[in-house]
Protein backbone atom coordinates (compact mmCIF):
# COMPACT_ATOMS: atom_id res chain seq x y z
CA UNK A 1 -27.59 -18.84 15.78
CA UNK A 2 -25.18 -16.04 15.53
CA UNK A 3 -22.35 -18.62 16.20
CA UNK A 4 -23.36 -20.57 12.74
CA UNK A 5 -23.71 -17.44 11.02
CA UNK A 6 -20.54 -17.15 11.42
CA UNK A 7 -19.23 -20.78 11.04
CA UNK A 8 -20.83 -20.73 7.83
CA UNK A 9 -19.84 -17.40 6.72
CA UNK A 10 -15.73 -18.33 6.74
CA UNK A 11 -16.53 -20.80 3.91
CA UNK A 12 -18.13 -17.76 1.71
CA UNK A 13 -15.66 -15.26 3.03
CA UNK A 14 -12.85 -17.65 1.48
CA UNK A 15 -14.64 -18.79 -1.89
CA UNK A 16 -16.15 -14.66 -2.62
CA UNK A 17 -12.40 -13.53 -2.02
CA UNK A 18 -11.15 -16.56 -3.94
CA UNK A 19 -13.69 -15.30 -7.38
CA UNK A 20 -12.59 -11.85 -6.69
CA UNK A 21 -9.26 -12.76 -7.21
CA UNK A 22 -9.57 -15.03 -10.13
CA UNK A 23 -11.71 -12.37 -11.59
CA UNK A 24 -8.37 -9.85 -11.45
CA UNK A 25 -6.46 -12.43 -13.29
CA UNK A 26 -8.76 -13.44 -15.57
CA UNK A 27 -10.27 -10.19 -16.82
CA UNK A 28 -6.63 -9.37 -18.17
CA UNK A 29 -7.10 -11.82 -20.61
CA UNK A 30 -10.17 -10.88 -22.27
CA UNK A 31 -10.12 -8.57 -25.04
CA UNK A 32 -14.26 -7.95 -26.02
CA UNK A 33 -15.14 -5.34 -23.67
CA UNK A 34 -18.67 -6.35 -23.06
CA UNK A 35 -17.09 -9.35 -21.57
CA UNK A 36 -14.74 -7.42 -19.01
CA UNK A 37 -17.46 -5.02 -18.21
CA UNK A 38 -19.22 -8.18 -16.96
CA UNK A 39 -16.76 -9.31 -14.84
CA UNK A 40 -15.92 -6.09 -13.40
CA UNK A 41 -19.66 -6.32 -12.16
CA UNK A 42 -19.02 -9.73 -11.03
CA UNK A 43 -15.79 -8.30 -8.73
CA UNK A 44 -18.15 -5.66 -7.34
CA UNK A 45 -21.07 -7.78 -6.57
CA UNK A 46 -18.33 -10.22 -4.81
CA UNK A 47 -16.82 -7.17 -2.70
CA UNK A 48 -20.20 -5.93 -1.59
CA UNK A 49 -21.55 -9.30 -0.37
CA UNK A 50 -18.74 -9.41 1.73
CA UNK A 51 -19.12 -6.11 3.09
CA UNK A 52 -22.01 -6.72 4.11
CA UNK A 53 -22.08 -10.28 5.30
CA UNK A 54 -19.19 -8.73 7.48
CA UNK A 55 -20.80 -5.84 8.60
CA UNK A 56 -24.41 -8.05 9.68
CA UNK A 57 -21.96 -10.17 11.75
CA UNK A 58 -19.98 -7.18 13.38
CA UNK A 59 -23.29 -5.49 14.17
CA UNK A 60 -25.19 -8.90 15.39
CA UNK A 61 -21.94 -9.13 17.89
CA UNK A 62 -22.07 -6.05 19.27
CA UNK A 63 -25.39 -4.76 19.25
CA UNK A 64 -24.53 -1.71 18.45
CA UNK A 65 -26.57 0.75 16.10
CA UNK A 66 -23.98 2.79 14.60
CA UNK A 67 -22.48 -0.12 13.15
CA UNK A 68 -25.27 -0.21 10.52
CA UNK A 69 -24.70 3.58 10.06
CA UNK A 70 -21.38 3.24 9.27
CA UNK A 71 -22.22 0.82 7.02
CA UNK A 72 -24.39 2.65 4.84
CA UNK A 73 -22.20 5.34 4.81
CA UNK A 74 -19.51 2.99 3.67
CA UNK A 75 -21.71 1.79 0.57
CA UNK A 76 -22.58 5.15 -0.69
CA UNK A 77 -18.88 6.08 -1.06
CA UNK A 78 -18.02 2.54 -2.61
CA UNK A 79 -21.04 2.91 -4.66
CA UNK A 80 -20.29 6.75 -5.42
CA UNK A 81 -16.35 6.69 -5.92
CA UNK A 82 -16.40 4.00 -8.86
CA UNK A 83 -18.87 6.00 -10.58
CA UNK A 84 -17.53 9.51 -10.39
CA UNK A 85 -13.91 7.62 -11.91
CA UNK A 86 -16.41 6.35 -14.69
CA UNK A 87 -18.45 9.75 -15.55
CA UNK A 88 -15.41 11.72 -14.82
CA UNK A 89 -12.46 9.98 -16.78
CA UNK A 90 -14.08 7.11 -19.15
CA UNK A 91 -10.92 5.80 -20.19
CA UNK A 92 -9.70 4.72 -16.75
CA UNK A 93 -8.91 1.73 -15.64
CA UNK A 94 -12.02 -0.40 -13.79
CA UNK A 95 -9.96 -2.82 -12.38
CA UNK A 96 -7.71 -0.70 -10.73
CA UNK A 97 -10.48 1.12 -8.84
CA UNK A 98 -12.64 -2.19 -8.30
CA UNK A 99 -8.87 -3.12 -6.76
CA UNK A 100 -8.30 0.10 -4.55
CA UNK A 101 -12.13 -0.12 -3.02
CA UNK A 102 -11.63 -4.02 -1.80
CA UNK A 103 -8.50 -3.23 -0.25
CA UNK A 104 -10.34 -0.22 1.61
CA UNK A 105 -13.14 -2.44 2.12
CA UNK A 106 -11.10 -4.94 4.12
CA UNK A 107 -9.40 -2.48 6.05
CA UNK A 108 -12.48 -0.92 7.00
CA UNK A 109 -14.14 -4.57 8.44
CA UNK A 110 -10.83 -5.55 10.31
CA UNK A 111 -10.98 -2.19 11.59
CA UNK A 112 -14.63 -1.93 12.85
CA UNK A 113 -13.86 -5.46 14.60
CA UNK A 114 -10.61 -4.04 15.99
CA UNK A 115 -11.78 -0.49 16.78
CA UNK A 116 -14.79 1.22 15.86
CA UNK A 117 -13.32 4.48 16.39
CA UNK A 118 -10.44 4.57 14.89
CA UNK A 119 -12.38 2.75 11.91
CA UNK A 120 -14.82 5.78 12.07
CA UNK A 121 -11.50 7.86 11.94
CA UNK A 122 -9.88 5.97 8.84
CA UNK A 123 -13.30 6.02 6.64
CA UNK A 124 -13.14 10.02 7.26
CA UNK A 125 -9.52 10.19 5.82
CA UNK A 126 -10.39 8.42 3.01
CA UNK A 127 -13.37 10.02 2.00
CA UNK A 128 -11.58 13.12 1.78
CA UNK A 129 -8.15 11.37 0.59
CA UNK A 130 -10.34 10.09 -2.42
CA UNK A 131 -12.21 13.30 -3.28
CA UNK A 132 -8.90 15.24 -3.25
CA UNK A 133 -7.21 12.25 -5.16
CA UNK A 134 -10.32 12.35 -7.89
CA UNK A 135 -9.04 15.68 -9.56
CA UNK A 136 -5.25 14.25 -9.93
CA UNK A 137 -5.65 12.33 -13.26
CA UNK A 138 -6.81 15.47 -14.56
CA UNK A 139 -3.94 17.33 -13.65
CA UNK A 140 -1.82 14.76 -14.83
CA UNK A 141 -2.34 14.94 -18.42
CA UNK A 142 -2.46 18.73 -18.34
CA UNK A 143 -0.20 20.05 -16.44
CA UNK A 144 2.86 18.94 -18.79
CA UNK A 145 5.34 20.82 -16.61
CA UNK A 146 5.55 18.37 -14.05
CA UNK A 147 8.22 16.08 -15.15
CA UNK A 148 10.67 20.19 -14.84
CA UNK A 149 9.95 20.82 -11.31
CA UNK A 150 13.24 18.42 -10.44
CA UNK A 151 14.66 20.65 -8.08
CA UNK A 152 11.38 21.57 -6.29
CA UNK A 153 10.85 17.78 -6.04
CA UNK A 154 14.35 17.41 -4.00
CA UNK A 155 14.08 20.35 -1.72
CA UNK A 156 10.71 20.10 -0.68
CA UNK A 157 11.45 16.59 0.13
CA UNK A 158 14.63 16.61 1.92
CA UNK A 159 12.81 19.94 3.70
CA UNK A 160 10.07 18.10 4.97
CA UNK A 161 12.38 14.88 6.33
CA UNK A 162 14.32 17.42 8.13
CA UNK A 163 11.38 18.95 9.92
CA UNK A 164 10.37 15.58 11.06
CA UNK A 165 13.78 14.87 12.03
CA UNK A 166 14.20 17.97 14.22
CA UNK A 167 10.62 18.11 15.66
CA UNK A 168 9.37 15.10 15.26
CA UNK A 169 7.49 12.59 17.76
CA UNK A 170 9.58 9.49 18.57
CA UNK A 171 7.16 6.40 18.13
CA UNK A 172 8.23 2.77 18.52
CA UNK A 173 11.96 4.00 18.89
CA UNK A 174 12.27 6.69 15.71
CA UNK A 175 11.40 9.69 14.52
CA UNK A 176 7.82 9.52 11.98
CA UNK A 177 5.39 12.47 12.69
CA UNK A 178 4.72 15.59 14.15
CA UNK A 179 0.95 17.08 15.12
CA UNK A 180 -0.40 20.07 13.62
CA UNK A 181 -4.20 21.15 15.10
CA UNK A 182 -3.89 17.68 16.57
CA UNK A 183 -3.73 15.65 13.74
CA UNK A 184 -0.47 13.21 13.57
CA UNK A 185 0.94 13.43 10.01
CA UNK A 186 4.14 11.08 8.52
CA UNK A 187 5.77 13.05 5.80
CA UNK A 188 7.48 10.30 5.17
CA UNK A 189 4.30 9.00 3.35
CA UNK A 190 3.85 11.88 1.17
CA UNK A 191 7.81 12.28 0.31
CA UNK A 192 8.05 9.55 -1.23
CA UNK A 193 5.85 10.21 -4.08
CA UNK A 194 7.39 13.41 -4.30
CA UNK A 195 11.38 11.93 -4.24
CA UNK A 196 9.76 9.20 -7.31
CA UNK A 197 8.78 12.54 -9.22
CA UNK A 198 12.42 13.34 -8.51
CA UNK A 199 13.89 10.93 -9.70
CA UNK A 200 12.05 10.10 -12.84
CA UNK A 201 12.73 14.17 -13.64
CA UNK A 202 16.21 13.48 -13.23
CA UNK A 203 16.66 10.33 -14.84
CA UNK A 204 14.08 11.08 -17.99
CA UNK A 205 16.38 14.06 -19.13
CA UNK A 206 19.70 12.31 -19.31
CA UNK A 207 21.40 9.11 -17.90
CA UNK A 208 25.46 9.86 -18.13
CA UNK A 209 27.58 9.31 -15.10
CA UNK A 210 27.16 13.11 -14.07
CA UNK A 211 23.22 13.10 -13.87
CA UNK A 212 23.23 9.84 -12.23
CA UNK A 213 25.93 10.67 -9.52
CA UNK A 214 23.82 14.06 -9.29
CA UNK A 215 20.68 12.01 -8.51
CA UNK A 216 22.43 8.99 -6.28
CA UNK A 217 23.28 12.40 -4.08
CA UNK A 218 20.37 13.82 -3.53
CA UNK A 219 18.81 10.29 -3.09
CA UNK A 220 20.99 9.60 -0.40
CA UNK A 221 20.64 12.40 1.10
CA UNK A 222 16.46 11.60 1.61
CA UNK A 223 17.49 8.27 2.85
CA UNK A 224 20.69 9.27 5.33
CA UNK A 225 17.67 12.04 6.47
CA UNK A 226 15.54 8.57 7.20
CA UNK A 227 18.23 6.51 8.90
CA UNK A 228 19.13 9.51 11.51
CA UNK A 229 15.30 9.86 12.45
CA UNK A 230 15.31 5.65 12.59
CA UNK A 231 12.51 5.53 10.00
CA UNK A 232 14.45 2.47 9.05
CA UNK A 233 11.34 0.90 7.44
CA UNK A 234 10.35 4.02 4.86
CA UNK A 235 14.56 4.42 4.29
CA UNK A 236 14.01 0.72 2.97
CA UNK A 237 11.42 1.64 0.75
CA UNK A 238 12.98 5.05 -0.60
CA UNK A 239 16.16 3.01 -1.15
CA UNK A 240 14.84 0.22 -3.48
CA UNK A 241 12.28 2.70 -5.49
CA UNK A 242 15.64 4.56 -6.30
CA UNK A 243 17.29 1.40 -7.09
CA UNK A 244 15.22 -0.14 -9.68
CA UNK A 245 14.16 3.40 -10.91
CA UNK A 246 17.82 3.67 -12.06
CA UNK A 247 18.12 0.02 -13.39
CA UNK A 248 15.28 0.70 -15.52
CA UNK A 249 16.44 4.11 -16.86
CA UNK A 250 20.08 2.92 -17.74
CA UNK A 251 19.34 -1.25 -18.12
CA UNK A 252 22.96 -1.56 -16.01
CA UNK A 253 22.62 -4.42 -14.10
CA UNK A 254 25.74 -2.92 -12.86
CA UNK A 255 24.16 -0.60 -10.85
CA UNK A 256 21.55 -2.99 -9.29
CA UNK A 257 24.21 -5.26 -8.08
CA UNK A 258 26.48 -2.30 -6.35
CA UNK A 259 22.89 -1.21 -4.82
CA UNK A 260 22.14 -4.40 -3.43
CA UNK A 261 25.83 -4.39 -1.82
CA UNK A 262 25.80 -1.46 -0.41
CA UNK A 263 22.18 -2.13 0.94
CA UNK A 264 23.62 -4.92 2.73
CA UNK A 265 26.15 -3.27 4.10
CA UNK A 266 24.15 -0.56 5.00
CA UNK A 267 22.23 -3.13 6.77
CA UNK A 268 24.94 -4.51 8.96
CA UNK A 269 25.67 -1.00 9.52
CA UNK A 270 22.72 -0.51 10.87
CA UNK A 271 22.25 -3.47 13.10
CA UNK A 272 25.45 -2.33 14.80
CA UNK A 273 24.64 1.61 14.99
CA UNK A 274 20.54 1.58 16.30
CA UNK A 275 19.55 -0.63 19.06
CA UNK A 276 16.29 -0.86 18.28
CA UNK A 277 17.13 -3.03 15.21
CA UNK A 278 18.99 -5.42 16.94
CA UNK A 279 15.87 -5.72 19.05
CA UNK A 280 13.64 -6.09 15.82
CA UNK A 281 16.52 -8.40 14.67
CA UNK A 282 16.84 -10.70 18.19
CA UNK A 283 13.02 -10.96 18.00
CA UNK A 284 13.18 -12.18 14.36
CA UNK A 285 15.79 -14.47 14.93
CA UNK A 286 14.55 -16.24 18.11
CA UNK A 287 11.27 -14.71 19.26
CA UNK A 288 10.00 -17.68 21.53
CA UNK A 289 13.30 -17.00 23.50
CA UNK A 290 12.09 -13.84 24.38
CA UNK A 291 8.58 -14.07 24.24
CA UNK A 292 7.96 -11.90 27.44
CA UNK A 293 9.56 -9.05 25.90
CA UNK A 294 10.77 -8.26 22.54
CA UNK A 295 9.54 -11.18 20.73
CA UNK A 296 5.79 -11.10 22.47
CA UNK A 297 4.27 -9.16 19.23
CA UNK A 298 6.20 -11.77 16.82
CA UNK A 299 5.24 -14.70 18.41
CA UNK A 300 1.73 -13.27 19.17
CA UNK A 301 1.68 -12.85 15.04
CA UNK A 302 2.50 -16.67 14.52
CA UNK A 303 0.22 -17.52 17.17
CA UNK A 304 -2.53 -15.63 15.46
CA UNK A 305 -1.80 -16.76 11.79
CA UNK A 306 -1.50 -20.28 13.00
CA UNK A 307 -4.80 -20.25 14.88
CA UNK A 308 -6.49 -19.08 12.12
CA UNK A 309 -4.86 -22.22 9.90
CA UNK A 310 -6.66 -22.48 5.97
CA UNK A 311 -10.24 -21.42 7.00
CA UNK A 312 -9.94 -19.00 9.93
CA UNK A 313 -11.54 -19.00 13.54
CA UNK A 314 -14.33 -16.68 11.90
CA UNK A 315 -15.26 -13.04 12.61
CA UNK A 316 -15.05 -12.27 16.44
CA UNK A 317 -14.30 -15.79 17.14
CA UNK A 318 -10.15 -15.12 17.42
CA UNK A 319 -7.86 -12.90 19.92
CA UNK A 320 -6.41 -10.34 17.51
CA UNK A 321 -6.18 -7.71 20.44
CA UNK A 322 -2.99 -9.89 21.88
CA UNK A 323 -1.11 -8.46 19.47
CA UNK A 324 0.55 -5.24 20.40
CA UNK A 325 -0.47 -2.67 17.56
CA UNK A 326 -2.11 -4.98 15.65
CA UNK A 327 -4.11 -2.07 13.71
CA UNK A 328 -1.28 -1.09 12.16
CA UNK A 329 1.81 -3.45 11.78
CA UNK A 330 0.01 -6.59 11.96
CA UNK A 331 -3.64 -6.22 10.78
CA UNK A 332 -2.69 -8.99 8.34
CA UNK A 333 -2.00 -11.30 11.12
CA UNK A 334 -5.77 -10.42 12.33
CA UNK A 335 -6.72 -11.20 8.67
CA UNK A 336 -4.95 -14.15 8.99
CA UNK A 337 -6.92 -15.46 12.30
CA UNK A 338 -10.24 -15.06 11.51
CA UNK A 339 -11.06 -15.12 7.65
CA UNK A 340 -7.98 -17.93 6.94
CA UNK A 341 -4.55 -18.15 5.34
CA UNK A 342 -6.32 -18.60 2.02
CA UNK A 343 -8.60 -15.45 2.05
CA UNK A 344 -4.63 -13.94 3.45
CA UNK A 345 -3.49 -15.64 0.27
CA UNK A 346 -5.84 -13.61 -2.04
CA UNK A 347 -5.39 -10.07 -0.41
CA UNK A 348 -2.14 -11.02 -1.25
CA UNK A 349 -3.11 -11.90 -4.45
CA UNK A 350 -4.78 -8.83 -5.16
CA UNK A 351 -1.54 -6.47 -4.06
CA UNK A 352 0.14 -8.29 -6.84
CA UNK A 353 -2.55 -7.41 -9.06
CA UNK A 354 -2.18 -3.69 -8.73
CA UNK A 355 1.60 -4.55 -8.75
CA UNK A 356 1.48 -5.97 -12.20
CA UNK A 357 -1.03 -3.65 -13.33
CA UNK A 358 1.13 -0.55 -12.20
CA UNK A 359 4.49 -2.50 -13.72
CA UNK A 360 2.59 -3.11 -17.26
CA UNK A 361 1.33 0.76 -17.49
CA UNK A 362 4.83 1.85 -17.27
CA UNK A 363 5.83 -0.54 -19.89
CA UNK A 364 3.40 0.63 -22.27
CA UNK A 365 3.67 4.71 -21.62
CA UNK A 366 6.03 5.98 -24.38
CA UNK A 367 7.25 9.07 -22.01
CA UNK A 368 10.55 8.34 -19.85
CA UNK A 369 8.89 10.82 -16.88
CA UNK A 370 5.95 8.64 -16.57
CA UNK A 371 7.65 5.72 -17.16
CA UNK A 372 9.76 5.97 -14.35
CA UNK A 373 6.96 7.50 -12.61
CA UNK A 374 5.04 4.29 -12.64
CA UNK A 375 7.99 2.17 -11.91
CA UNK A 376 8.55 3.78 -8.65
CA UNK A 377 5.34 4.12 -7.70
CA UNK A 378 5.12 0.18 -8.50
CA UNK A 379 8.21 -0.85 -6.46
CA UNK A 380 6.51 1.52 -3.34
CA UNK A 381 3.62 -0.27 -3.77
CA UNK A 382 5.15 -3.78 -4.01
CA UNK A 383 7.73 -3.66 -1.60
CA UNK A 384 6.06 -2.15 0.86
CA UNK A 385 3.38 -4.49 0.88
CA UNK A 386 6.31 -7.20 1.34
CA UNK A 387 8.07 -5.84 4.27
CA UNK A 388 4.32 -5.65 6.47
CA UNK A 389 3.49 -9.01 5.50
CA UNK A 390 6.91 -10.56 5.99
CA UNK A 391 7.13 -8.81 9.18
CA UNK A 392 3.85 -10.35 9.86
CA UNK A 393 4.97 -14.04 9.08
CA UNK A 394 8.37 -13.56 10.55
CA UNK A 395 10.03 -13.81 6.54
CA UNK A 396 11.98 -11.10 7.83
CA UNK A 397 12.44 -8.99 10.53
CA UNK A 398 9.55 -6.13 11.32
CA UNK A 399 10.25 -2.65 9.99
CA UNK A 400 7.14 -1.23 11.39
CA UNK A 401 5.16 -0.30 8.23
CA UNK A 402 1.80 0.00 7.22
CA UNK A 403 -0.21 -2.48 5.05
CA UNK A 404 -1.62 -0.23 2.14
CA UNK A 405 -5.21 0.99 2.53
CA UNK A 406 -6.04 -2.06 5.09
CA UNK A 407 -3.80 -0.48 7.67
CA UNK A 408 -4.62 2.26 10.13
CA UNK A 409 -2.73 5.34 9.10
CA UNK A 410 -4.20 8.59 7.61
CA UNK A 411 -1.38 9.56 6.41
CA UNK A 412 -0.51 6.19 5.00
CA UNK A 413 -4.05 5.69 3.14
CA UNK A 414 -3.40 9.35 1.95
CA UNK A 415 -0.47 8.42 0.24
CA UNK A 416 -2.05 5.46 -1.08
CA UNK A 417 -5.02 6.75 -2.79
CA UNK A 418 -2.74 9.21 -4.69
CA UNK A 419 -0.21 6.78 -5.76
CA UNK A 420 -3.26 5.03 -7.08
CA UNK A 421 -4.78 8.44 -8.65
CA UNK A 422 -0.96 9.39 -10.30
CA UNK A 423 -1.52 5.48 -12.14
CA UNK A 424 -5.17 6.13 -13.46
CA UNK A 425 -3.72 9.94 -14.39
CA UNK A 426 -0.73 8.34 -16.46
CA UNK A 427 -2.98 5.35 -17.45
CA UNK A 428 -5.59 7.57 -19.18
CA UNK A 429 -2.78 9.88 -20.66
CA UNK A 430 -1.18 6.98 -22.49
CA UNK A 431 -4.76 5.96 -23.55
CA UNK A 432 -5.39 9.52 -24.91
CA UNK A 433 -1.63 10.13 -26.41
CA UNK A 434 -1.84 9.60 -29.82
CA UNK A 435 1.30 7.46 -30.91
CA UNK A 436 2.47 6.93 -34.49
CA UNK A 437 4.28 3.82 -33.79
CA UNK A 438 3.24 2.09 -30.76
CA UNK A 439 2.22 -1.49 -29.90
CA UNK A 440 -0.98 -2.84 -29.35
CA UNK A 441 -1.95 -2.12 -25.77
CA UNK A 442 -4.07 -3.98 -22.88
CA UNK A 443 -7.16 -2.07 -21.60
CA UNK A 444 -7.95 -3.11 -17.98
């Protein structure tokens, strides 16, 4: 019985993520509010008969009791969390939140089928991440002296990446965290949203040669810190936020083709300097050549993803566990297995949702600060998202980092649900702004 439960439930899996996702595409093109306000209902009613579908076949596979506690504790915080954005900040954006829940919500099933405690572990982070996270929109249209604390940005930034550099634990071959009272943090994951405010304060007061040679410095400087410690994966990441945070400020394409050269040559650079990357490299290149060694957790990724083929093996029906840290690097490769390349397809989907929506809030925000603000926050986000799942699929070689909010990773989920508060802060401060001239805007 439980077996056809679970046969069955692949096909509603697939087609409930599939009307999620055409409801985040759709609802972008409707302007009568009643209308979006139904739909909005329709994405939450979508998300929570998943959940719980999920959740009755987790608990009817394992018997175990505090799988329906954890459960209910789930709902009342994606019941509660939606609503205290609505009382507490009208104006902010639904589909952003309905967005930053489903992502949580999938993390939070692959991770109670993975492992219960460290799914226990991640819902605890995020509970607090989110209540902590809930006052930031406020302080975003209020505290206007945000966009002058440049220099604070830079040094408490390049601080913290030293720390981690000189104390820090060595996992997977560099330098990410240190403990304090036990708990592992990655200031990696909070620096960069610090280094974007950085940047945008830099870039938002002037954009000669001298302010942008100033900033390229002090950039570098975060991402030669990064290299050293082998956090080649966040160095990425801090790299191309900079990048196409200064493309947008000066509109030099110029400067984005010099980046991308010196990127590449950073690249070979690297290859050549770290042998870890030649590892990560070798096993990208041929993996099934070395599948008793450096490729096993690549090839154990394909295996996975092609297992699962268009529908998926079904909850608890695949062998996710083969692959070495697969609650981290390759939880989409678990997705993959046992809900389907097409529900994969729509998480997918869905990152470009919040990718478009943070992109289109920075085009419509009059202030530069913000602006750029957004725009690195968006490229983070975006690219990101595209070096975990194109490690997954083998697109490119694995840089080791987290898949936003699905992911295990405190610090990581942390990160995320500010980066996702910052947007709703500037989202409801260009909605409040008053504007003499300014074009007709979306409401999402």
């Amino acid at each position: 019985m439980i077996d056809l439960l679970i046969e069955l439930s692949k096909y509603v899996f697939i087609i409930l993520m599939g009307l999620y996702t055409y409801y985040c595409f759709r609802v972008v093109t409707k302007k009568n509010e009643d209308v979006k306000n139904l739909i909005y209902v329709k994405q939450k009613t979508t998300m929570f008969v998943i959940h719980f579908l999920a959740n009755l076949i987790i608990y009817l596979k394992t018997g175990d009791p505090g799988i329906i506690i954890f459960y209910l504790a789930q709902m009342a915080f994606f019941i509660a969390l939606p609503l205290l954005y609505n009382v507490i900040y009208p104006k902010s954006s639904k589909l952003l939140i309905n967005n930053m829940c489903m992502l949580l919500m999938i993390g939070f099933i692959m991770l109670t089928r993975l492992a219960f405690t460290k799914a226990v572990r991640q819902f605890e982070i995020a509970v607090i991440s989110a209540i902590v996270a809930l006052f930031i929109p406020y302080f975003i249209k209020k505290l206007t002296f945000l966009r002058d604390l440049t220099w604070f940005y830079a040094g408490a930034g390049i601080i913290l990446l030293a720390i981690v550099f000189i104390i820090g634990q060595v996992t997977y071959g560099a330098k990410l965290s240190f403990e304090i009272a036990g708990i592992g943090i990655q200031p990696s994951e909070f620096v960069k949203i610090i280094y974007v405010f950085f940047i945008a304060s830099m870039l938002s007061k002037a954009k000669d040669l001298y302010q942008i040679v100033q900033t390229s410095i002090f950039a570098a400087i975060h991402v030669i810190i990064l290299v050293i410690s082998k956090d080649l994966g966040s160095a990425l990441i801090f790299f191309i936020a900079y990048l196409f945070m200064l493309f947008i400020a000066t509109h030099n394409v110029l400067y984005l083709g010099s980046g991308f050269l010196a990127g590449s040559v950073a690249a070979i650079a690297a290859y050549y300097l770290f042998h870890h990357v030649r590892v990560r490299v070798l096993a990208f290149t041929d993996p099934f050549s070395v599948i008793d060694n450096e490729g096993y957790q690549v090839t154990q990724s394909l295996f996975a993803i092609g297992t699962g083929g268009w529908f998926g093996m079904g909850l608890y029906q695949g062998y996710p566990k083969l692959i070495p840290v697969v609650e981290e690097d390759f939880i989409f490769s678990a997705i993959s297995e046992e809900f389907g390349i097409l529900f994969a397809l729509c998480v997918i989907l869905v990152y470009l949702s919040c990718f478009i929506m943070f992109i289109n809030i920075a085009m419509q925000i009059k202030d530069d600060f913000f602006c750029l603000c957004a725009t690195g926050l968006a490229c983070i986000l975006g690219f990101q998202t595209f070096l975990t799942i194109g490690g997954a699929v083998k697109f490119i070689p694995s840089t080791g980092v987290t898949l936003p909010l699905i992911s295990y990773g405190g610090s990581s989920c942390f990160s995320t649900l500010i980066i996702f508060a910052i947007i709703q802060g500037i989202y409801i401060y260009q909605k409040q702004k008053p504007h003499k001239k300014r074009k007709k805007e979306a409401s999402y």
